[in-house]
PDB file of N, CA and C in Angstrom:
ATOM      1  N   UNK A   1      31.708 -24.691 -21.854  1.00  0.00           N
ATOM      2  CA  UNK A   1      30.655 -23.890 -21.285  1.00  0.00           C
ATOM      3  C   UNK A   1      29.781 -23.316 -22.394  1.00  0.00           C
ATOM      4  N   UNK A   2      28.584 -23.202 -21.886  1.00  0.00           N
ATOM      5  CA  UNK A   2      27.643 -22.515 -22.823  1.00  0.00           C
ATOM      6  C   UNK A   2      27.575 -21.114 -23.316  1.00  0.00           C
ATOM      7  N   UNK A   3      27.714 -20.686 -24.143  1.00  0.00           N
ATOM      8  CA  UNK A   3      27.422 -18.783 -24.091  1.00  0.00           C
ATOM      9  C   UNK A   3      26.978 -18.126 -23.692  1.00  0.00           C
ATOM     10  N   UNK A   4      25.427 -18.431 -23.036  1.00  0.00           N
ATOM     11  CA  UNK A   4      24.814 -18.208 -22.034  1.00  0.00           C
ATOM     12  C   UNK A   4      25.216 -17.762 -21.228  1.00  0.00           C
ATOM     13  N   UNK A   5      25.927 -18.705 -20.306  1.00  0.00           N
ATOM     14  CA  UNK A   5      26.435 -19.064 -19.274  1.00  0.00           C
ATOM     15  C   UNK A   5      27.561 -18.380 -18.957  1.00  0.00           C
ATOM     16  N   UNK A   6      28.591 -18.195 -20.142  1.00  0.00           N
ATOM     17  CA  UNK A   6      29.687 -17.438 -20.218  1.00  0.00           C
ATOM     18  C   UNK A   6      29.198 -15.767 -19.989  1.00  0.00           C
ATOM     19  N   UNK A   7      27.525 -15.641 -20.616  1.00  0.00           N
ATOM     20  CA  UNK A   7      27.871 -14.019 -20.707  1.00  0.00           C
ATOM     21  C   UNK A   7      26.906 -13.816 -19.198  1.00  0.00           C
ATOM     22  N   UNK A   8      25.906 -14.608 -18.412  1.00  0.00           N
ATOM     23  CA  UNK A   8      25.934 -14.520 -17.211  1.00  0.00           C
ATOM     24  C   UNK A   8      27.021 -14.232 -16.265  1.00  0.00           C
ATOM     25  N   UNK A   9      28.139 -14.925 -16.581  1.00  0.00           N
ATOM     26  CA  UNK A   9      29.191 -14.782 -15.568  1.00  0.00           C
ATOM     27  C   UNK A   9      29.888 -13.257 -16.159  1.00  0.00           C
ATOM     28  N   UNK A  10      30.220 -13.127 -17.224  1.00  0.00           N
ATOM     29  CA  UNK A  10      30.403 -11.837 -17.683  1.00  0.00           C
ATOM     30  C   UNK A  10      29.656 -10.510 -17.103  1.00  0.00           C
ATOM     31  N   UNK A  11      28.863 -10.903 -17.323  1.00  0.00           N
ATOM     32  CA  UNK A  11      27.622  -9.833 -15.993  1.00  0.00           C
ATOM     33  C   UNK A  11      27.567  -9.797 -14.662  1.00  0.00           C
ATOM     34  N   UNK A  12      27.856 -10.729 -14.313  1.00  0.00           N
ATOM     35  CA  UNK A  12      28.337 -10.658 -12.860  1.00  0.00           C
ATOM     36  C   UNK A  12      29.597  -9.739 -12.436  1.00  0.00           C
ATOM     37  N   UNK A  13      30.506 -10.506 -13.295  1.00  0.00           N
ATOM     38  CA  UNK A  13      31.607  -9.882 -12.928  1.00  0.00           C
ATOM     39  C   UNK A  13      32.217  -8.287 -13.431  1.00  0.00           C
ATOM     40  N   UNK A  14      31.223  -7.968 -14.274  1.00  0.00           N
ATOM     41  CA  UNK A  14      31.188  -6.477 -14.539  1.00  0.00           C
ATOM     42  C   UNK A  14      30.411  -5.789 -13.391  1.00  0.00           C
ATOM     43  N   UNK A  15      29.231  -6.280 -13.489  1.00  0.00           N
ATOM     44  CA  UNK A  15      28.603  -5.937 -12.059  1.00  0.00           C
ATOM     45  C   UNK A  15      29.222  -5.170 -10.317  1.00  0.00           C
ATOM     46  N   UNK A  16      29.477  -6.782 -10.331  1.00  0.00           N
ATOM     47  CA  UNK A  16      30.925  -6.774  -9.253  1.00  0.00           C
ATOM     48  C   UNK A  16      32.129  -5.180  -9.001  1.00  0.00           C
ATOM     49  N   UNK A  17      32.692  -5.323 -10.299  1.00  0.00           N
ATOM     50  CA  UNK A  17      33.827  -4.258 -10.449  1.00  0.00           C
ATOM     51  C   UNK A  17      32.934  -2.960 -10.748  1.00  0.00           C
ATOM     52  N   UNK A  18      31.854  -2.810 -11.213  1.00  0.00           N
ATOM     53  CA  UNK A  18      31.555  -1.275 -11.153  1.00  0.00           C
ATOM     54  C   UNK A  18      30.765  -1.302  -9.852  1.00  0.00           C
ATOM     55  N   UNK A  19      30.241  -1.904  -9.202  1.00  0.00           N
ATOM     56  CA  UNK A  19      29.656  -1.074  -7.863  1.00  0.00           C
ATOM     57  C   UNK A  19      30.038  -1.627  -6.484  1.00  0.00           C
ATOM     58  N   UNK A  20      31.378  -2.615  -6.887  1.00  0.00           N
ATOM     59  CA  UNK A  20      31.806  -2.713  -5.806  1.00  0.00           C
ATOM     60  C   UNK A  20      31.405  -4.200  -4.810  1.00  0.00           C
ATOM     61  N   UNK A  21      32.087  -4.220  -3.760  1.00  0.00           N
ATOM     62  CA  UNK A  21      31.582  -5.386  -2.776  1.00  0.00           C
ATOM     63  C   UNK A  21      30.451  -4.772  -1.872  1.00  0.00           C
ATOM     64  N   UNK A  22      30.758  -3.262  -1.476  1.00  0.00           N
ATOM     65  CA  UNK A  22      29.693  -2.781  -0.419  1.00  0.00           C
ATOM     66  C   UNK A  22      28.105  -2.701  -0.922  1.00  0.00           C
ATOM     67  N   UNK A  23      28.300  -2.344  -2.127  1.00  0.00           N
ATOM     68  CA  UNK A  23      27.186  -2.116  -3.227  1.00  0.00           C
ATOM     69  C   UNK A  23      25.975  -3.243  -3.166  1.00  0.00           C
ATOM     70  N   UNK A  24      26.752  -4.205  -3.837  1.00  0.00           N
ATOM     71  CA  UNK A  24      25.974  -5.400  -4.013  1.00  0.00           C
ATOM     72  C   UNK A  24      24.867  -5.975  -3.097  1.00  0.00           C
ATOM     73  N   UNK A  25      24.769  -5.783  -2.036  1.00  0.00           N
ATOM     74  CA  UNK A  25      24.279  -6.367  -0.989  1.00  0.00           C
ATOM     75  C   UNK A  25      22.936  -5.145  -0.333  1.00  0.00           C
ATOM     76  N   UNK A  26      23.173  -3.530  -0.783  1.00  0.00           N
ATOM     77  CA  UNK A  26      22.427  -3.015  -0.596  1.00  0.00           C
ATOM     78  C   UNK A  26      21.288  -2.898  -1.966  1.00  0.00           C
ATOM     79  N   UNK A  27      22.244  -3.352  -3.069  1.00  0.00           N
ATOM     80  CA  UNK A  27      20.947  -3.527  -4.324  1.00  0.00           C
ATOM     81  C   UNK A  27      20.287  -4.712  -4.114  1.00  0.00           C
ATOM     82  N   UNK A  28      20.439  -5.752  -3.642  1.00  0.00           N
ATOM     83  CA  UNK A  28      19.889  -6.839  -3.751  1.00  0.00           C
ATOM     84  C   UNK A  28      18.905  -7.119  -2.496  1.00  0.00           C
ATOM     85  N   UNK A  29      18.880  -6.168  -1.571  1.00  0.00           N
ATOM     86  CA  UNK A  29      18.448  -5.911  -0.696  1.00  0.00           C
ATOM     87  C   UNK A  29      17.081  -5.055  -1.162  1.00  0.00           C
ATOM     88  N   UNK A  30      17.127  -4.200  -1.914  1.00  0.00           N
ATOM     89  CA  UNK A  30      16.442  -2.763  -2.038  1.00  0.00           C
ATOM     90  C   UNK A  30      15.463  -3.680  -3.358  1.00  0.00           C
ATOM     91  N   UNK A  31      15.982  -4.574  -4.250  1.00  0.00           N
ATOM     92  CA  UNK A  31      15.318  -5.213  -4.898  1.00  0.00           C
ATOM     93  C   UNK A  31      14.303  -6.469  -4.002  1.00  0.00           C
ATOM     94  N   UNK A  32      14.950  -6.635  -3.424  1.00  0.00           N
ATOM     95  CA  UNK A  32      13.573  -7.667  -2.558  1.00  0.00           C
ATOM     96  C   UNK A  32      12.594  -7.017  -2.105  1.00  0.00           C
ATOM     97  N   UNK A  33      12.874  -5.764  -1.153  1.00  0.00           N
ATOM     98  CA  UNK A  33      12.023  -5.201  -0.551  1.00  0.00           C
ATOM     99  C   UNK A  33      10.780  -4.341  -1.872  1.00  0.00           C
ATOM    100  N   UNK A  34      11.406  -4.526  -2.983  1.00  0.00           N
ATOM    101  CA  UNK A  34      10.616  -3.739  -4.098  1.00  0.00           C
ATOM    102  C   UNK A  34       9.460  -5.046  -4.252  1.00  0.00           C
ATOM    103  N   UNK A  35      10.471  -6.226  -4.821  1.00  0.00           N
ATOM    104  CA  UNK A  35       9.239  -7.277  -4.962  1.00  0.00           C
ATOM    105  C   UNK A  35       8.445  -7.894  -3.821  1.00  0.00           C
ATOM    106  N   UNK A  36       8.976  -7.140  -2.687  1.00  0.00           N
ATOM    107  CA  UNK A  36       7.762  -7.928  -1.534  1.00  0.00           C
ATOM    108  C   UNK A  36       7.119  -6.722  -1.773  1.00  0.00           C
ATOM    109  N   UNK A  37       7.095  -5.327  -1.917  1.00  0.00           N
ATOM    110  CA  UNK A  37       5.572  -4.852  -1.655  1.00  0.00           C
ATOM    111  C   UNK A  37       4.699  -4.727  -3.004  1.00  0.00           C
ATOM    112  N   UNK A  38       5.719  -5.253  -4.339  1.00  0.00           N
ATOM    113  CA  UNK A  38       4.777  -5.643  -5.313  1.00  0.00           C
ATOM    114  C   UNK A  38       3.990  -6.887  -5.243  1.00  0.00           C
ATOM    115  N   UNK A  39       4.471  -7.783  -4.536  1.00  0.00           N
ATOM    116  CA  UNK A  39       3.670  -9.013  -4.375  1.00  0.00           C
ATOM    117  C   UNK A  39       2.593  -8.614  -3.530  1.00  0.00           C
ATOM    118  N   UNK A  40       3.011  -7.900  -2.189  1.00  0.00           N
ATOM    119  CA  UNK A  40       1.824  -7.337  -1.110  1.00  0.00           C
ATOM    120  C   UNK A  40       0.680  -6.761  -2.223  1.00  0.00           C
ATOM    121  N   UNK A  41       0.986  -5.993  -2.488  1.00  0.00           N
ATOM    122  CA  UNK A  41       0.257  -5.235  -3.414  1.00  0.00           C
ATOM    123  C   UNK A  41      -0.917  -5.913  -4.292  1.00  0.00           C
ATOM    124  N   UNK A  42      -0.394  -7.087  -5.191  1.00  0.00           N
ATOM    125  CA  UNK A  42      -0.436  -7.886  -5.731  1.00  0.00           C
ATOM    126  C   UNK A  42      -2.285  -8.617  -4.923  1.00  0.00           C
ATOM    127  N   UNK A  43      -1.326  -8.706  -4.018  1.00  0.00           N
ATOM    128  CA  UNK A  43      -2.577  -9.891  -3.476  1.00  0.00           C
ATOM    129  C   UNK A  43      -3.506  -8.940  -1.943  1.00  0.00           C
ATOM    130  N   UNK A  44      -3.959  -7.413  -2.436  1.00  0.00           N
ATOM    131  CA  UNK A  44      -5.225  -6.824  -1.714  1.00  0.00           C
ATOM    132  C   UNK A  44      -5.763  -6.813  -2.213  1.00  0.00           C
ATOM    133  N   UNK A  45      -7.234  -7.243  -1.751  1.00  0.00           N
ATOM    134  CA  UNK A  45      -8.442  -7.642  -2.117  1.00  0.00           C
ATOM    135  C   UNK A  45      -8.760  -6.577  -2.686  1.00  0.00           C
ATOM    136  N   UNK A  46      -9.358  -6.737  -4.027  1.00  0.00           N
ATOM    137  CA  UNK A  46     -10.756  -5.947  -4.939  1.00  0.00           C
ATOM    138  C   UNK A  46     -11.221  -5.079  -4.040  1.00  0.00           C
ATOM    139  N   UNK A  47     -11.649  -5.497  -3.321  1.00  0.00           N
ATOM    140  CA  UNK A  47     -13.422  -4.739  -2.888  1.00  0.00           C
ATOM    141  C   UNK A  47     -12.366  -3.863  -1.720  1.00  0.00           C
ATOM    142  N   UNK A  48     -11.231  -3.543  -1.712  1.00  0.00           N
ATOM    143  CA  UNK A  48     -10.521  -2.341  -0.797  1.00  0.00           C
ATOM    144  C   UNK A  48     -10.069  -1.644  -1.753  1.00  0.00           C
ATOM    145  N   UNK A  49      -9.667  -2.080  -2.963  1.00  0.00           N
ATOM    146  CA  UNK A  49      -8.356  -1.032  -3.731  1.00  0.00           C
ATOM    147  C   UNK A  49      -8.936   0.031  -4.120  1.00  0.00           C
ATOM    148  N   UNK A  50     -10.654  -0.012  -4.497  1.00  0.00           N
ATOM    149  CA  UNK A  50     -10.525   1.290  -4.834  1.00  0.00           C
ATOM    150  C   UNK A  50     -11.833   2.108  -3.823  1.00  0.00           C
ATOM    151  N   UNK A  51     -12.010   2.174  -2.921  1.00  0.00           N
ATOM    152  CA  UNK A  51     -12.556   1.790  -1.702  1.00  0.00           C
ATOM    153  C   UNK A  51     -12.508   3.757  -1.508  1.00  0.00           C
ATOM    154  N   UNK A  52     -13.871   4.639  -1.386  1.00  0.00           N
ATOM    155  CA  UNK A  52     -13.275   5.733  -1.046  1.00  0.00           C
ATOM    156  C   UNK A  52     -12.986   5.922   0.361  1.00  0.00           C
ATOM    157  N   UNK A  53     -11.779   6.858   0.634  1.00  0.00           N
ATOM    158  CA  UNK A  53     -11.441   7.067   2.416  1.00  0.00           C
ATOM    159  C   UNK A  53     -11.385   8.363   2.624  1.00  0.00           C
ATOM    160  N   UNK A  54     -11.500   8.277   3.860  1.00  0.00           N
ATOM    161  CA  UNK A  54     -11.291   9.566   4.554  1.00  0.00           C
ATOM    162  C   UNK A  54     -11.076  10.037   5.817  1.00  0.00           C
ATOM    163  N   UNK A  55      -9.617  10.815   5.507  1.00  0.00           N
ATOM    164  CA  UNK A  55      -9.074  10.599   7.262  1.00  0.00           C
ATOM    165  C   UNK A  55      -8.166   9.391   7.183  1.00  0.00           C
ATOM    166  N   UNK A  56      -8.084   8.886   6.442  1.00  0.00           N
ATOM    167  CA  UNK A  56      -7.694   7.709   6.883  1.00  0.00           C
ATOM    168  C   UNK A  56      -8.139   6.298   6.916  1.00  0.00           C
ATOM    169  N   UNK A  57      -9.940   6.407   6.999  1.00  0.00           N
ATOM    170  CA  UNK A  57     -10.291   5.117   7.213  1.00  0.00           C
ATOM    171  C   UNK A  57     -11.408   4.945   5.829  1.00  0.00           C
ATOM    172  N   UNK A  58     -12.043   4.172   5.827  1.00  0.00           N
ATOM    173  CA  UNK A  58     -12.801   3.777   4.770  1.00  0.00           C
ATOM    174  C   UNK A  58     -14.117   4.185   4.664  1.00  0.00           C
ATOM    175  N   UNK A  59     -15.072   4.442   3.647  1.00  0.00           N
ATOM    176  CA  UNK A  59     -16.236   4.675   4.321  1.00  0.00           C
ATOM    177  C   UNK A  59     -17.179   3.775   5.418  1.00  0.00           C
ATOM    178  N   UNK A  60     -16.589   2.679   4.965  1.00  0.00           N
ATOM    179  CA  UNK A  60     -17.545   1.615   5.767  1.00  0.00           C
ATOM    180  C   UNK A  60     -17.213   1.641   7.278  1.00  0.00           C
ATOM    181  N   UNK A  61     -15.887   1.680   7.360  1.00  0.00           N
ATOM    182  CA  UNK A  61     -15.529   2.617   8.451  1.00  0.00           C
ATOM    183  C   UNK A  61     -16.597   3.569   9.059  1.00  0.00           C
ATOM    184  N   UNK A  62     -16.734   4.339   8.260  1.00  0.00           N
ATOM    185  CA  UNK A  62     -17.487   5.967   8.637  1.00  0.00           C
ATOM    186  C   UNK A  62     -19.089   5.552   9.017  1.00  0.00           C
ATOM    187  N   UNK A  63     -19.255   4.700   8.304  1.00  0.00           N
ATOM    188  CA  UNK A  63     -21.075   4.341   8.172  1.00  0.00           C
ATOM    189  C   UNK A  63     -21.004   3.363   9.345  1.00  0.00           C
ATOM    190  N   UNK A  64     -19.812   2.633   9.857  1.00  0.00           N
ATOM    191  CA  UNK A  64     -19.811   2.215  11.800  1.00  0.00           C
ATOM    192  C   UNK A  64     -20.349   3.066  12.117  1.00  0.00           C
ATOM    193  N   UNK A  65     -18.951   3.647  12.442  1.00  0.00           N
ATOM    194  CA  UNK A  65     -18.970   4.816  13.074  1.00  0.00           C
ATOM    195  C   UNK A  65     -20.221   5.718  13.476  1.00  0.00           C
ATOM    196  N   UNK A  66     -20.969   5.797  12.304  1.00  0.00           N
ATOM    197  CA  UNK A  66     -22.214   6.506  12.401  1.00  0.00           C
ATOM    198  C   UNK A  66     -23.307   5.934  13.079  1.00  0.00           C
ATOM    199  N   UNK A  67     -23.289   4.524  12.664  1.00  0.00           N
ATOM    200  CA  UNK A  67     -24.409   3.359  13.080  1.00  0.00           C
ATOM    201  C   UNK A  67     -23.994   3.337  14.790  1.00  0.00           C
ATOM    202  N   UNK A  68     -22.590   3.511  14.990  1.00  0.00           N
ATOM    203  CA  UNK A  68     -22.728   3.657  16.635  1.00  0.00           C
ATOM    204  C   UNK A  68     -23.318   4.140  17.469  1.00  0.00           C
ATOM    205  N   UNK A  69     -23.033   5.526  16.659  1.00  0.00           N
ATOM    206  CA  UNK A  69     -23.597   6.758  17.503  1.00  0.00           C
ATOM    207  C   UNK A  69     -25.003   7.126  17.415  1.00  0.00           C
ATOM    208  N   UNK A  70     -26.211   6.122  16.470  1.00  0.00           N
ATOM    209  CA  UNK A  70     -27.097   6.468  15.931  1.00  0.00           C
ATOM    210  C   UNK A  70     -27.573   7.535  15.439  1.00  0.00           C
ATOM    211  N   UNK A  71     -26.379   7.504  14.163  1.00  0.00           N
ATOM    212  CA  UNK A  71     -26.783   8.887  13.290  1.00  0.00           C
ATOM    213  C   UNK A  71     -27.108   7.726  11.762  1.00  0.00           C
ATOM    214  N   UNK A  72     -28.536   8.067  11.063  1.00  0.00           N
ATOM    215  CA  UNK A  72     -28.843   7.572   9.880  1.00  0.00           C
ATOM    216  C   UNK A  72     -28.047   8.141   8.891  1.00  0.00           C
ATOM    217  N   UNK A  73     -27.657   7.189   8.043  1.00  0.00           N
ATOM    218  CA  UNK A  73     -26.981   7.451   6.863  1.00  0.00           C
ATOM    219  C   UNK A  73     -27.511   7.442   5.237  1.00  0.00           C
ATOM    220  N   UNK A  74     -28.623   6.933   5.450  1.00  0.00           N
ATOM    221  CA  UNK A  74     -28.932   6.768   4.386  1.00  0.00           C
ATOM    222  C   UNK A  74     -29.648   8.299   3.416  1.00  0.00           C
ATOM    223  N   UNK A  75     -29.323   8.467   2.021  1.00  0.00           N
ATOM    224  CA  UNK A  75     -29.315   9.676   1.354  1.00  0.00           C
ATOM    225  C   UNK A  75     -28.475  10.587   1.632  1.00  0.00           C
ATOM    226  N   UNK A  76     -27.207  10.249   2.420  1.00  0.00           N
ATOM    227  CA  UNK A  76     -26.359  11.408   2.827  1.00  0.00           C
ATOM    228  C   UNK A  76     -25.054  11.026   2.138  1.00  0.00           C
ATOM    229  N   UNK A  77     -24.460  12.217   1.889  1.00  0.00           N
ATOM    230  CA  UNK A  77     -22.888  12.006   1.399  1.00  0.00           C
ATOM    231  C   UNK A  77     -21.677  11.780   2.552  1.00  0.00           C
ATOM    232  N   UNK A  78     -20.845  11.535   2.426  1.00  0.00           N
ATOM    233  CA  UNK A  78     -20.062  11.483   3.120  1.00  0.00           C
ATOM    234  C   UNK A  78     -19.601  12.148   4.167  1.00  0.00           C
ATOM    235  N   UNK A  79     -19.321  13.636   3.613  1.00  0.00           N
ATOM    236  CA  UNK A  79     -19.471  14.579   4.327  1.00  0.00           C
ATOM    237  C   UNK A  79     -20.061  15.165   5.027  1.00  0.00           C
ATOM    238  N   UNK A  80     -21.523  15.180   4.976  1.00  0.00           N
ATOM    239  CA  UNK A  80     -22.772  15.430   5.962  1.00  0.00           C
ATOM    240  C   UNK A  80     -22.920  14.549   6.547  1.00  0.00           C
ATOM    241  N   UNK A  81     -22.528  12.974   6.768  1.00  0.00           N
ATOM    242  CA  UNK A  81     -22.192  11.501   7.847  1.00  0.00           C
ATOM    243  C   UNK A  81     -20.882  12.254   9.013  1.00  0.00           C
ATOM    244  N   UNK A  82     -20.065  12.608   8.463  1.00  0.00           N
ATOM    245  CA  UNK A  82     -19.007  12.820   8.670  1.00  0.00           C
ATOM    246  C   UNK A  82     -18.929  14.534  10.116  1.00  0.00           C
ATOM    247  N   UNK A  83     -19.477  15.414   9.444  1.00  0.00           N
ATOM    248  CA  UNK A  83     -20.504  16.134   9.988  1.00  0.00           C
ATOM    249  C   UNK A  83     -21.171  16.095  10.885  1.00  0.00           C
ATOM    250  N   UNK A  84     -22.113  15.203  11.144  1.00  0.00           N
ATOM    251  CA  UNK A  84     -23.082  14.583  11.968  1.00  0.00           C
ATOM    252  C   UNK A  84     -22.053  13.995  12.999  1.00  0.00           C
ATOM    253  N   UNK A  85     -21.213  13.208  12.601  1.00  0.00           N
ATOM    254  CA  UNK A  85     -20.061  12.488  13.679  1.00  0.00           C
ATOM    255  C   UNK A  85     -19.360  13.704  14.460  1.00  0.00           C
ATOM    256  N   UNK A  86     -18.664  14.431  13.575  1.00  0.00           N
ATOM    257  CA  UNK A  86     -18.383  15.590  14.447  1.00  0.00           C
ATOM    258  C   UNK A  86     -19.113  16.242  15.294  1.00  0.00           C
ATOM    259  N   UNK A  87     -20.389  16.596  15.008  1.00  0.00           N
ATOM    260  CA  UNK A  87     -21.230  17.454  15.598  1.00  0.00           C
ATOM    261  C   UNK A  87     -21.614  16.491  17.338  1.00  0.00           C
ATOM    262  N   UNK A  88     -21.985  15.708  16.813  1.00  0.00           N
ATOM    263  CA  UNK A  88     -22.333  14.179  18.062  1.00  0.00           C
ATOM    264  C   UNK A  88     -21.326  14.172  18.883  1.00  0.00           C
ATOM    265  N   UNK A  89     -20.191  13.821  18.763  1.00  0.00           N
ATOM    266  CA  UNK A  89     -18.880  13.712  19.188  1.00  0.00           C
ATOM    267  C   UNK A  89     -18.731  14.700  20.572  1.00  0.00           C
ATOM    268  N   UNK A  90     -18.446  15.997  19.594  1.00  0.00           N
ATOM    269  CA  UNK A  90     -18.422  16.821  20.309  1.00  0.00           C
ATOM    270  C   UNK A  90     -19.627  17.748  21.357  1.00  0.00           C
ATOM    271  N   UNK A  91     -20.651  17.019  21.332  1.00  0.00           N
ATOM    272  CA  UNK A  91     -21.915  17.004  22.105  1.00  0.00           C
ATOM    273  C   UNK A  91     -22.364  18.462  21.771  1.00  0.00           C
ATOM    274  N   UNK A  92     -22.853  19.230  20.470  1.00  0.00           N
ATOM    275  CA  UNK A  92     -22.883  20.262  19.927  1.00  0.00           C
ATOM    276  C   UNK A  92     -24.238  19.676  19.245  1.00  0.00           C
TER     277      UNK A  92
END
């Protein structure tokens, strides 16, 4: 056998004896679920990651939202869009 190979199995089987049979299966578990939401992560689009929100949703979101209700957005911050939605909304 290779040395390698020998000190792989060496690691295993230290592994094994310090955390057990119950162990094993919840680390290897807790490690997948790490690399699936680094991969998720991984692959969201640019033009969302750094995307400002609020509430919850996105601005582009908000500038719907606004375009629904026919409130103009243009020269306004977020907050005075946002504002305007409230105010509309609530028929005020």
């Amino acid at each position: 056998m290779d040395p390698l190979q020998l000190a792989i199995i060496g690691i295993v089987v230290v592994v094994f004896v310090v955390l057990g049979p119950k162990k094993i299966p919840e680390l290897a578990r807790a490690l997948g679920m790490a690399r699936k939401e680094f991969n998720e992560g991984m692959k969201a689009p640019p033009s969302t990651a750094g995307s400002p929100t609020m509430m919850g949703g996105s601005m582009d979101e908000l500038m719907a939202a606004a375009h629904k209700l026919g409130i103009t957005t243009e020269g306004k911050t977020k907050e005075q869009i946002s504002d305007e939605i409230i105010r509309k909304t609530a028929g005020t």
